[in-house]
Structure formats: structure tokens, C-alpha cells
N, C-alpha and C. Protein backbone atom coordinates (compact mmCIF):
# COMPACT_ATOMS: atom_id res chain seq x y z
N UNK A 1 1.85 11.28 14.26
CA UNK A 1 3.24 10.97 14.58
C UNK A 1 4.05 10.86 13.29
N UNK A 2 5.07 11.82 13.19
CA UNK A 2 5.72 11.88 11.97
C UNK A 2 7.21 10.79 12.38
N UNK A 3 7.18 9.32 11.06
CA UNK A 3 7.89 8.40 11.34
C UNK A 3 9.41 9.41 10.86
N UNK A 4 10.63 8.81 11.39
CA UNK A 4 11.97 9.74 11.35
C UNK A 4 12.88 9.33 9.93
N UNK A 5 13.35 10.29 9.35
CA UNK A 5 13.95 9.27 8.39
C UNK A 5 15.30 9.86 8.90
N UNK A 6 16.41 8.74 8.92
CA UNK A 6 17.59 8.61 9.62
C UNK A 6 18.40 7.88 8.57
N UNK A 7 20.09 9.14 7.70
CA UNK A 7 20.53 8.90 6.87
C UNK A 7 20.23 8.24 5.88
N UNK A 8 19.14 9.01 5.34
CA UNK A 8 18.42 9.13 3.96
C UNK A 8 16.93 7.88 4.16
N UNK A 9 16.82 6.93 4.69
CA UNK A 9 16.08 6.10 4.97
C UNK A 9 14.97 5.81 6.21
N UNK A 10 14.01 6.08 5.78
CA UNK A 10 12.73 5.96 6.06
C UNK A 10 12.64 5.07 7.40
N UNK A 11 12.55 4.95 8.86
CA UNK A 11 12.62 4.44 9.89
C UNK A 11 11.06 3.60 9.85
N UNK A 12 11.50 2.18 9.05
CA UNK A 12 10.71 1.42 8.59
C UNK A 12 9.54 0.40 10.02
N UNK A 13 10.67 0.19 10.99
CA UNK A 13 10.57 -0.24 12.00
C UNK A 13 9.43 0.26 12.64
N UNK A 14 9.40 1.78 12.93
CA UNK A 14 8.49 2.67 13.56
C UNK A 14 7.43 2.63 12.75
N UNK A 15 7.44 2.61 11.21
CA UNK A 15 6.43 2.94 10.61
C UNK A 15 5.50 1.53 10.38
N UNK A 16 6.13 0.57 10.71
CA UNK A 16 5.47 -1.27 10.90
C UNK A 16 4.97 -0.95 12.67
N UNK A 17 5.28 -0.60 13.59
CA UNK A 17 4.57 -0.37 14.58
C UNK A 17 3.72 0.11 14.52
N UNK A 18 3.96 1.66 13.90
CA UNK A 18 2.76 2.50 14.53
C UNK A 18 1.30 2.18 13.35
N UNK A 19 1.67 1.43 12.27
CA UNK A 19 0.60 0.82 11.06
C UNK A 19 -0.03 -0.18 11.74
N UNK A 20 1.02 -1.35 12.88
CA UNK A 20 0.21 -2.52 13.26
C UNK A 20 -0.68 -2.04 14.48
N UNK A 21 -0.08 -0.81 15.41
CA UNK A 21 -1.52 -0.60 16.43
C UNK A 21 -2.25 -0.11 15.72
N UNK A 22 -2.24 0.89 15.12
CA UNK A 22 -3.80 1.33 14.42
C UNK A 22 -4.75 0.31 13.55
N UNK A 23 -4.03 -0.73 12.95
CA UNK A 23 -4.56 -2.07 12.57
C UNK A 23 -5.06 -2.47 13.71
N UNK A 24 -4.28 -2.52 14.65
CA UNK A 24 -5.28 -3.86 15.67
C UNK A 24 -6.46 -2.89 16.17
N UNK A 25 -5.81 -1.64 16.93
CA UNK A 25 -6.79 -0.76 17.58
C UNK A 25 -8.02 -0.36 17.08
N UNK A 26 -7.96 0.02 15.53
CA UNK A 26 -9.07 0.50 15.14
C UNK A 26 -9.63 -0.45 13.65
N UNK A 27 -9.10 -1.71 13.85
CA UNK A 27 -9.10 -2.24 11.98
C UNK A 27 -9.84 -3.62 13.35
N UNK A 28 -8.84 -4.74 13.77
CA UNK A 28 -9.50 -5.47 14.32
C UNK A 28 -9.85 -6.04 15.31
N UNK A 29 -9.54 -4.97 16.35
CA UNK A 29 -10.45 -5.34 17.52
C UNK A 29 -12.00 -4.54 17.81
N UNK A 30 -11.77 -3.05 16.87
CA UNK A 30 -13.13 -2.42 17.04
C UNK A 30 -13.79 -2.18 16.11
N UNK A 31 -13.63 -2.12 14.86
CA UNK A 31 -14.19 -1.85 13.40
C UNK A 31 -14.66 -0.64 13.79
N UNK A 32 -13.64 0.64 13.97
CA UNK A 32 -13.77 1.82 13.69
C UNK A 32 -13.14 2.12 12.58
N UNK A 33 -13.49 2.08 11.31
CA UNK A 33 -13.10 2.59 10.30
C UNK A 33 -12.64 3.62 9.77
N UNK A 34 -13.66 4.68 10.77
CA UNK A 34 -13.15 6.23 10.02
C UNK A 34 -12.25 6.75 11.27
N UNK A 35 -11.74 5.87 12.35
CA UNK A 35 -10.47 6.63 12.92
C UNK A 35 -9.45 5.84 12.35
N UNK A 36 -9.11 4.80 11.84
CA UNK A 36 -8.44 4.13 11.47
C UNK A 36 -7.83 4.86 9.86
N UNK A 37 -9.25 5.14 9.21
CA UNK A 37 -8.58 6.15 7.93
C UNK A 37 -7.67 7.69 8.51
N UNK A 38 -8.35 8.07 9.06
CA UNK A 38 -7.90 9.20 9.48
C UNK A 38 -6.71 9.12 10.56
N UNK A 39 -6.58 7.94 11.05
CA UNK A 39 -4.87 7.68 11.63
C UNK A 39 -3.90 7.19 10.00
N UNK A 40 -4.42 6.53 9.47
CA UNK A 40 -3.46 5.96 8.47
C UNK A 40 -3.20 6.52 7.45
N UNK A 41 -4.12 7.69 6.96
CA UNK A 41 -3.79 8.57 6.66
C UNK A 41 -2.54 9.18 6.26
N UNK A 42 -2.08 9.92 7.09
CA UNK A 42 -1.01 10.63 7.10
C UNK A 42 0.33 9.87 7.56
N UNK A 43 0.65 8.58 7.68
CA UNK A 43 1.09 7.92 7.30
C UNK A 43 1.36 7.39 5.67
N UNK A 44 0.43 7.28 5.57
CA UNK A 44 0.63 7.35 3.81
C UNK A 44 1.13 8.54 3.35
N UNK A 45 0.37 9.39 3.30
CA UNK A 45 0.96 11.04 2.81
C UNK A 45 2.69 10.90 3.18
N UNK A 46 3.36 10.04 4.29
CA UNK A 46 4.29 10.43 4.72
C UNK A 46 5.28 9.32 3.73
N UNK A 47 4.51 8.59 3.67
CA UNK A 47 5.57 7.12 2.83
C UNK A 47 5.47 7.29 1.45
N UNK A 48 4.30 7.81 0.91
CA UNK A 48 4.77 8.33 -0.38
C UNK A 48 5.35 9.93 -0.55
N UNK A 49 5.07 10.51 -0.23
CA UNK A 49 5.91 11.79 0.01
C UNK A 49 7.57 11.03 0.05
N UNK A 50 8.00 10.62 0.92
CA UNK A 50 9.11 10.31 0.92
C UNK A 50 10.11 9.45 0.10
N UNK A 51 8.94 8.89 -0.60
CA UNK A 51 9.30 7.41 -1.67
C UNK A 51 9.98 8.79 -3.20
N UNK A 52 8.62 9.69 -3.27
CA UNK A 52 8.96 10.51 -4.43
C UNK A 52 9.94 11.18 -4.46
N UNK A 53 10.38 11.81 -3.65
CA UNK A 53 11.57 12.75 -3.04
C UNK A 53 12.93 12.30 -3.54
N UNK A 54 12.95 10.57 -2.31
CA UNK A 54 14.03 9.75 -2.59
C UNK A 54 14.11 9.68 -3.94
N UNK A 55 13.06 9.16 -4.64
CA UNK A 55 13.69 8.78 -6.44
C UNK A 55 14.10 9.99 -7.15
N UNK A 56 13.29 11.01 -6.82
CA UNK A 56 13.42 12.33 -7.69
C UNK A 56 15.46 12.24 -7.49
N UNK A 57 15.67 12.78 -6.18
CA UNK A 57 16.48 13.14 -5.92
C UNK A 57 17.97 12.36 -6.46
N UNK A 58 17.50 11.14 -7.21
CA UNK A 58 18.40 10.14 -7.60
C UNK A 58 18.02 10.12 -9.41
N UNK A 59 17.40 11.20 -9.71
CA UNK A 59 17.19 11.38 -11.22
C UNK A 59 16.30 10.39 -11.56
N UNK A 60 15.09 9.83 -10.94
CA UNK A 60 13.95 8.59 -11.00
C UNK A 60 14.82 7.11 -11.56
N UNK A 61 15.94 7.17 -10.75
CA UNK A 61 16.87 5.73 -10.79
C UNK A 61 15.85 5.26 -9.80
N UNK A 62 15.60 3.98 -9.69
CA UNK A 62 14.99 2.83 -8.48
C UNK A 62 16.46 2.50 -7.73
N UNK A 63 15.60 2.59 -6.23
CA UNK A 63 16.58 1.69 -5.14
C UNK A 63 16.78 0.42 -5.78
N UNK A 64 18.43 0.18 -5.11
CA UNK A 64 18.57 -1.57 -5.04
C UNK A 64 17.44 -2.14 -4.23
N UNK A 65 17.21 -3.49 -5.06
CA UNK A 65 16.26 -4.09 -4.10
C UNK A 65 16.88 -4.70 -3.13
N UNK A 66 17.50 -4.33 -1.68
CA UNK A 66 18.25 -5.29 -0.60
C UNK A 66 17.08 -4.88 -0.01
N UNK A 67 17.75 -5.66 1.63
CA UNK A 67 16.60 -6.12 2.92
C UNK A 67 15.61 -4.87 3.14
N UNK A 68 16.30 -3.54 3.02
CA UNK A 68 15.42 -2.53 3.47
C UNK A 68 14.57 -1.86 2.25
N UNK A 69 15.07 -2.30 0.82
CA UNK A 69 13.76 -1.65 0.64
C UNK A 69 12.83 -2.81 0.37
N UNK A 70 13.00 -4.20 0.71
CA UNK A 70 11.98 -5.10 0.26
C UNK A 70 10.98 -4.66 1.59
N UNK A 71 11.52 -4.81 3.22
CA UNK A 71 10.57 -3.86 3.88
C UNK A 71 10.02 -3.03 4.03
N UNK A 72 10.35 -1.88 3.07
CA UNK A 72 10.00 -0.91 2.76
C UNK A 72 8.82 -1.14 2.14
N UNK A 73 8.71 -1.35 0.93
CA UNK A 73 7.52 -2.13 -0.07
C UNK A 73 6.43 -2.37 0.18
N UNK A 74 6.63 -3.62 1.09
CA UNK A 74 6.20 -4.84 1.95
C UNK A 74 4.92 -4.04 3.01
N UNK A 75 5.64 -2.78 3.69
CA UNK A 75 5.01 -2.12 4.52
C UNK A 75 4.24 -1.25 3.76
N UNK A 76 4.57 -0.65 2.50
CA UNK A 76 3.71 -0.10 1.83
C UNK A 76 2.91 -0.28 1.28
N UNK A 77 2.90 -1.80 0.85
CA UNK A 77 1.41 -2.36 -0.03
C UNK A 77 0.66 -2.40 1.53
N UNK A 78 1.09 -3.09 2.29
CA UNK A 78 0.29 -3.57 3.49
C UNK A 78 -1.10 -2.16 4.03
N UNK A 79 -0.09 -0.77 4.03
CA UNK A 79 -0.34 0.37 4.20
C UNK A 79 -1.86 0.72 3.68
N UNK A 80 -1.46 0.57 2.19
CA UNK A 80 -2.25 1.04 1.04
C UNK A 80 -3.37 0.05 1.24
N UNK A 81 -3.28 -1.12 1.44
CA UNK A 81 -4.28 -1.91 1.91
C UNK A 81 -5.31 -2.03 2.81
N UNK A 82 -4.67 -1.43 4.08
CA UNK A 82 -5.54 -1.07 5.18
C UNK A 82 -5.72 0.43 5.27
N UNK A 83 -5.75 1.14 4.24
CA UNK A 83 -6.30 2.52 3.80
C UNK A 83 -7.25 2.18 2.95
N UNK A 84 -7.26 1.55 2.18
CA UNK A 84 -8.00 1.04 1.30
C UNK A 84 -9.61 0.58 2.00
N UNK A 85 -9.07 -0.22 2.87
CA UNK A 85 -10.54 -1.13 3.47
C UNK A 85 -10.56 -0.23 4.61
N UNK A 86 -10.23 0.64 5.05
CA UNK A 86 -10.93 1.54 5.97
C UNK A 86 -11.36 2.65 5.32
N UNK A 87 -11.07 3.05 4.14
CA UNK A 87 -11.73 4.23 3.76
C UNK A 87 -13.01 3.19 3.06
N UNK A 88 -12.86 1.91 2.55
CA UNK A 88 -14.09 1.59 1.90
C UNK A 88 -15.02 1.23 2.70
N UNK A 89 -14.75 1.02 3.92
CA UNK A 89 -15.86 0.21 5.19
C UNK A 89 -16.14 1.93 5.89
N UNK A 90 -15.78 2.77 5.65
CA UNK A 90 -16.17 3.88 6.15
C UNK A 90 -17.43 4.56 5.27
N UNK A 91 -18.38 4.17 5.36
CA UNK A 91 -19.26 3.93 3.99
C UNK A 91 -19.27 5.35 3.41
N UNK A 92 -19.47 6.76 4.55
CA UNK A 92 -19.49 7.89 3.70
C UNK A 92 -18.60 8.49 3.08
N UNK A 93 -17.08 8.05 3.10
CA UNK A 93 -15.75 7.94 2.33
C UNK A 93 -16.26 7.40 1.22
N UNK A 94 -16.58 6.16 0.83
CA UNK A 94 -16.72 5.83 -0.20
C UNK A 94 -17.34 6.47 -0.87
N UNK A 95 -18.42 7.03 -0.56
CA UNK A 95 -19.59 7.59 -1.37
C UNK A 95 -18.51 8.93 -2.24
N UNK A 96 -17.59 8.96 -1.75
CA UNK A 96 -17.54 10.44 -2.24
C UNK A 96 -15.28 9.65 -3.08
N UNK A 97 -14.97 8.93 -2.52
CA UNK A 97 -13.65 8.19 -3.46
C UNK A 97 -13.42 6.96 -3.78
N UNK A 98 -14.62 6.21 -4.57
CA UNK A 98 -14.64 4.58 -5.02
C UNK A 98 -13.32 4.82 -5.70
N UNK A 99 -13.29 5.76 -6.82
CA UNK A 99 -11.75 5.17 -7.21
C UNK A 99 -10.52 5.60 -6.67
N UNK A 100 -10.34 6.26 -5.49
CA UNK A 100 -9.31 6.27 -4.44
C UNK A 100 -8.90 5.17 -3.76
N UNK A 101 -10.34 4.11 -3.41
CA UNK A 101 -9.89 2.92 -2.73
C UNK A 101 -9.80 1.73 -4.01
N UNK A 102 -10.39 1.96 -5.19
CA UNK A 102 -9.78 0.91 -6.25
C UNK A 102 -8.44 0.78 -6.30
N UNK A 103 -7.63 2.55 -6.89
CA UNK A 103 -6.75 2.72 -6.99
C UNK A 103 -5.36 2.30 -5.54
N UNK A 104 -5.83 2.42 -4.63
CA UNK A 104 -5.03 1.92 -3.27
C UNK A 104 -5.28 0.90 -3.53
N UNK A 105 -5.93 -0.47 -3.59
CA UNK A 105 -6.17 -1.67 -3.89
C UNK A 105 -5.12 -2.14 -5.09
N UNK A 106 -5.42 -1.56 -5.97
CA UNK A 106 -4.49 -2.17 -6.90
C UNK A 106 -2.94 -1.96 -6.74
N UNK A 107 -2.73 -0.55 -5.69
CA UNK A 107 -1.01 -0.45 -6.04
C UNK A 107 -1.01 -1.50 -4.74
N UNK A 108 -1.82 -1.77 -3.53
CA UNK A 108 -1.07 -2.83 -2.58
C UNK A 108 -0.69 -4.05 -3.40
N UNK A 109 -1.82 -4.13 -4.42
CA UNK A 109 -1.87 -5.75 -4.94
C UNK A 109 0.12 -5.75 -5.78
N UNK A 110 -0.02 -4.63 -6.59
CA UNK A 110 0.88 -4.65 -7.39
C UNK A 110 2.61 -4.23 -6.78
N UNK A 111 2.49 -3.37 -5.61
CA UNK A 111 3.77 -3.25 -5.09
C UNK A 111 3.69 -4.77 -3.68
N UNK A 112 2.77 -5.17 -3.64
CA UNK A 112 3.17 -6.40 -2.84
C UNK A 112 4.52 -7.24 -2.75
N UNK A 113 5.52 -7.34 -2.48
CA UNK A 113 6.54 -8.42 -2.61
C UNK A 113 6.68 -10.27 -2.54
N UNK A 114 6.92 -10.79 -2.32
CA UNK A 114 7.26 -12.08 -2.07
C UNK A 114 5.90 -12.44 -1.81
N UNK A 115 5.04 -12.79 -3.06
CA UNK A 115 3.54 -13.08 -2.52
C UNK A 115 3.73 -14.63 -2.88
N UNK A 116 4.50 -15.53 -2.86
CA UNK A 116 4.65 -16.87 -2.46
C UNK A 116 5.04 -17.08 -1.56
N UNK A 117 5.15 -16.19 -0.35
CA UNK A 117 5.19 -16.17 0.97
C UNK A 117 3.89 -16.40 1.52
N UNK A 118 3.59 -16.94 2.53
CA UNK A 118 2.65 -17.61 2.62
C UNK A 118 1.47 -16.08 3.57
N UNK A 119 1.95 -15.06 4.39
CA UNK A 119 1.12 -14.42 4.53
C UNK A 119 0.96 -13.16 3.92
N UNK A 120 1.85 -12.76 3.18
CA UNK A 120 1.70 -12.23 1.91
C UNK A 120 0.27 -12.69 0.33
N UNK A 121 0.84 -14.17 0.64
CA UNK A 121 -0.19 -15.23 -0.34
C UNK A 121 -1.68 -14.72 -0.06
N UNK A 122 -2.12 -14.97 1.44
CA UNK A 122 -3.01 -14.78 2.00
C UNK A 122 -3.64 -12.93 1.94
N UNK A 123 -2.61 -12.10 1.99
CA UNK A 123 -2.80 -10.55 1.95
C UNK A 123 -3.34 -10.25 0.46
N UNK A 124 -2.53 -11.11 -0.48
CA UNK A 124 -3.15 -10.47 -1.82
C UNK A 124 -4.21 -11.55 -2.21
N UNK A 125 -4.99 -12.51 -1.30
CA UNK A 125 -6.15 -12.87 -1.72
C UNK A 125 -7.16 -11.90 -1.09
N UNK A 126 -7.03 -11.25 0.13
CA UNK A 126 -8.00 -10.47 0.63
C UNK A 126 -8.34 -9.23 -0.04
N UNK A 127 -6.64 -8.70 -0.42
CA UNK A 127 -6.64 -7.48 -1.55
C UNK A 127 -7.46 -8.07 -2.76
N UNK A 128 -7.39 -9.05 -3.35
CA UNK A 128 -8.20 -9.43 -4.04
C UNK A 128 -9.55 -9.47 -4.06
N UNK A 129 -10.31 -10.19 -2.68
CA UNK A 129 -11.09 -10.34 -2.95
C UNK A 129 -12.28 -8.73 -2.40
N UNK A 130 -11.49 -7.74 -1.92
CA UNK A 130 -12.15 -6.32 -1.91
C UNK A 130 -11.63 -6.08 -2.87
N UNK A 131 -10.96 -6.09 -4.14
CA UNK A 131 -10.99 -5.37 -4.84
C UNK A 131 -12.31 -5.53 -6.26
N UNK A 132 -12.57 -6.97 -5.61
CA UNK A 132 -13.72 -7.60 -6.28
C UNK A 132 -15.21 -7.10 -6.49
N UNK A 133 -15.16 -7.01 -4.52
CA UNK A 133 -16.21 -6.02 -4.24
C UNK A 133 -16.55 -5.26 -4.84
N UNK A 134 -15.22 -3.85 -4.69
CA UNK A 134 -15.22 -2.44 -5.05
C UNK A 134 -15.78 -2.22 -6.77
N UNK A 135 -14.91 -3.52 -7.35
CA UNK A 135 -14.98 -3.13 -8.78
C UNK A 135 -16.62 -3.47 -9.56
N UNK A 136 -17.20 -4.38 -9.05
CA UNK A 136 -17.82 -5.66 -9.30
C UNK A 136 -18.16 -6.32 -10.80
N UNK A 137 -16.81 -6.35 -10.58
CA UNK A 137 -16.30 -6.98 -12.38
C UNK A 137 -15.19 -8.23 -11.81
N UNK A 138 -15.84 -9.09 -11.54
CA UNK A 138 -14.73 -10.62 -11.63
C UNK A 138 -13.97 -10.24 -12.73
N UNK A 139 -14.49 -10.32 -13.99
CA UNK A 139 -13.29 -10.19 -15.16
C UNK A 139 -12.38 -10.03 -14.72
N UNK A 140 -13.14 -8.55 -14.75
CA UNK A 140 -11.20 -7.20 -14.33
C UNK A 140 -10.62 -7.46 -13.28
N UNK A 141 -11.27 -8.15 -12.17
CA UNK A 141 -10.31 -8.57 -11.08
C UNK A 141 -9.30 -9.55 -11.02
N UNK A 142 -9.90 -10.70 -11.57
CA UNK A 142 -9.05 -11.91 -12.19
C UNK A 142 -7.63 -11.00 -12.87
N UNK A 143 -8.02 -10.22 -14.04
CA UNK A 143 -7.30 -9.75 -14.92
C UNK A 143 -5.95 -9.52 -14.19
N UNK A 144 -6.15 -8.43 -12.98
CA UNK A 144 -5.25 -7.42 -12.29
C UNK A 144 -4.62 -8.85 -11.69
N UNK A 145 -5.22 -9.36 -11.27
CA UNK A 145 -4.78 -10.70 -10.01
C UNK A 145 -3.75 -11.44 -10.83
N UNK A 146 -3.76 -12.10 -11.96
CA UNK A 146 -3.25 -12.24 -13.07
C UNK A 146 -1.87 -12.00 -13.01
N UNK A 147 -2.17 -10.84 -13.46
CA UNK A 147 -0.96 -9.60 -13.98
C UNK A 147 -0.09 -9.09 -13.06
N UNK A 148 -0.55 -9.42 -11.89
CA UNK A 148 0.26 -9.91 -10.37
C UNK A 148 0.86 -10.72 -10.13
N UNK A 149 0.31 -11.74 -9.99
CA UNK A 149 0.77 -12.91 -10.18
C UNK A 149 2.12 -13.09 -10.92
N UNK A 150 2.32 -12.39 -12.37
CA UNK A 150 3.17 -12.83 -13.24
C UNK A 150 4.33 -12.19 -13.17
N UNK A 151 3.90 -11.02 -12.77
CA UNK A 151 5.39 -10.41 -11.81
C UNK A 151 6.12 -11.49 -11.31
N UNK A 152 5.78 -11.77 -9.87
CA UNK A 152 5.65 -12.51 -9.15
C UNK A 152 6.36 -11.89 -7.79
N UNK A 153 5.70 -11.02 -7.52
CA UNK A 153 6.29 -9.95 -6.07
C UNK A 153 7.76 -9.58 -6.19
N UNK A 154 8.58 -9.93 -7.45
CA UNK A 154 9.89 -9.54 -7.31
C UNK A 154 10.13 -7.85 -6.74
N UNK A 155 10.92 -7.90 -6.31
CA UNK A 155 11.08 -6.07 -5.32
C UNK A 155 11.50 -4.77 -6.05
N UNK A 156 11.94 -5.21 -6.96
CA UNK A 156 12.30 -4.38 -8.04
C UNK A 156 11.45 -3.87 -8.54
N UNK A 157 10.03 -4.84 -9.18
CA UNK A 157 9.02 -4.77 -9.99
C UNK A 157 8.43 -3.79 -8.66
N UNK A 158 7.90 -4.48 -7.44
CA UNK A 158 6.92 -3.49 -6.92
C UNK A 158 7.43 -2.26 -7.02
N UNK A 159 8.92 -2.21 -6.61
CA UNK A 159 9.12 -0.69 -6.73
C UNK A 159 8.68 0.14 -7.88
N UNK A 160 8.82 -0.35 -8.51
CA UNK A 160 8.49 0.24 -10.14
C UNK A 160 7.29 0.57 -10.25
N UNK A 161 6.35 0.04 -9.71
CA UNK A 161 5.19 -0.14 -9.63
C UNK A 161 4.84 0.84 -8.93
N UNK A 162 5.31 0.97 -7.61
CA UNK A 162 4.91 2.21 -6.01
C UNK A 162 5.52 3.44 -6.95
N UNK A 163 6.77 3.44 -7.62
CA UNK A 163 7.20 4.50 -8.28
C UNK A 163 6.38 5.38 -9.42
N UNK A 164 5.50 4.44 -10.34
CA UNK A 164 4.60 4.67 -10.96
C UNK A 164 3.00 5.65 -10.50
N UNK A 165 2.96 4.90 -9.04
CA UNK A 165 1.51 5.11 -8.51
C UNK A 165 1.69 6.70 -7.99
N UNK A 166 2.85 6.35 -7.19
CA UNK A 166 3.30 7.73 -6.50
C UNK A 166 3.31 9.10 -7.73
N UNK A 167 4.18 8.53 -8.60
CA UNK A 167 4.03 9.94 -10.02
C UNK A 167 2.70 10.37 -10.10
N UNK A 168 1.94 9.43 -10.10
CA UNK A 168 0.51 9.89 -10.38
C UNK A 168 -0.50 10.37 -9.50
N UNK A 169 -0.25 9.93 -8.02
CA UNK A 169 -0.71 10.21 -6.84
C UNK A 169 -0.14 11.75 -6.70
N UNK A 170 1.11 12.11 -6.50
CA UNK A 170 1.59 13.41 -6.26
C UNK A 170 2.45 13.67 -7.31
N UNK A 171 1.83 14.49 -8.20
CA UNK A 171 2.26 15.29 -9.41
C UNK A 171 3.58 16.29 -9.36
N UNK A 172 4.35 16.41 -9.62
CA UNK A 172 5.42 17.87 -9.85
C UNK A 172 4.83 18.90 -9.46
């Protein structure tokens, strides 16, 4: 299901629905993992595809941070998160992109917003503590967690951050 973008902006609404059934449907009511990657998927392809476009097209200026793109964000770390732990609980995914789901781990942690929000708070301890797993270096996890932290989810910063990942995720 391709989410609509309607005068220039990404139909955020649809894309928080159709992320939370495939969360419940296949993340936690059945621990099907590999339909859950392969639904969320192309969802991603679609939110960063569209994230790059938008900045390109504005000479790589960042959006204002108002209400819609902090939801914007917000839905995208969340995204990257539950791509993350379904491609890593999909065990033969992993075998073949540990640092696909590091790398998704760290941009949820880092484009996260308002993580003194209390279920946000809670989202980047879980991102945390798989990214613990994945890495199995406490150090380096602390480190990243850290360096999160000190941001401190401002919306600007994640953007900067999703803006960063995306350059590198999908190249020119």
C-alpha cells in the first residue's frame, strides 16, 4: 500500500496506521517476523525515498521543525525500529544484514524525538537494549545511548540525523 503524499507532505496519519497494524498483526500478537519485515519494508523504502526527494528538492535545507514534521520523525524512528527487530528476530535475515539492522537501530535511536516523553523514554530503552544485543559491545552501546541522550530528541537534530542516514542509505 503506497501511503499518499498530499501537497508536498507525506500522509503521516495513514502511514502511523498502516505501521501500527502490521506491528500488532505480525510484531505482537503473532511473532511473525519475516511477514512483518517484508510488510514494513516498503514502507520504509517509501519514507525515505520521500524524506530525500523533499530535501534534495529544497537544495538539502532541513524542514521547519513544526507539528508535522516532529510526526513525521517520530513515525520514522518508530519505523526503523520495528524493521530493525523484525529483520533481526527473522534469524535468516540476519545471517546475511547484521549491519543493516545495527545501522536501522541506531538512526531510530538517533532520529527519535522528544525522548523525555515518557513512551518515547521507554522506545529508546528497547532500541537500546537490541542494539546491545546486535552489537555485543555494552561500551559502544552506552556510547551511542549517550550521544542520544545529549541531543536530547530535539526535531531539528533528528532531522539532521534521518537526513544524514538517508544520504547514505540512498546514494545520488
Amino acid at each position: 500500500m503506497e501511503i499518499q503524499v498530499i501537497r508536498d507532505h507525506l500522509d503521516i496519519v495513514k502511514l502511523q496506521e498502516k505501521m501500527n497494524a502490521i506491528v500488532f498483526d505480525y510484531l505482537d500478537t503473532s511473532n511473525n517476523y519475516p511477514k512483518a519485515m517484508r510488510e514494513l519494508n516498503p514502507l520504509y523504502i517509501q519514507v525515505t525515498t520521500y524524506y530525500k526527494e523533499y530535501v534534495n528538492q529544497r537544495a538539502g535545507e532541513l524542514p521547519k521543525a513544526n507539528t508535522y514534521w516532529h510526526l513525521f520523525i517520530d513515525c520514522c524512528a518508530k519505523l526503523c525500529y520495528f524493521l530493525a527487530a523484525s529483520t533481526y528476530y527473522s534469524s535468516n535475515a540476519l545471517q546475511k544484514t547484521p549491519e543493516k539492522v545495527e545501522h536501522l537501530l541506531k538512526i531510530a535511536a538517533y532520529s527519535l524525538p522528544s525522548i523525555e516523553q515518557e513512551e518515547n523514554e521507554q522506545l529508546l530503552e528497547d532500541i537500546m537494549a537490541l542494539l546491545t544485543e546486535v552489537l555485543e559491545d555494552e561500551e559502544k552501546a552506552t556510547n551511542i545511548r549517550n550521544e542520544v541522550l545529549s541531543q536530547k530528541g530535539e526535531v531539528k537534530q533528528c532531522l539532521q540525523q534521518f537526513k544524514l542516514f538517508v544520504e547514505q542509505e540512498l546514494p545520488a
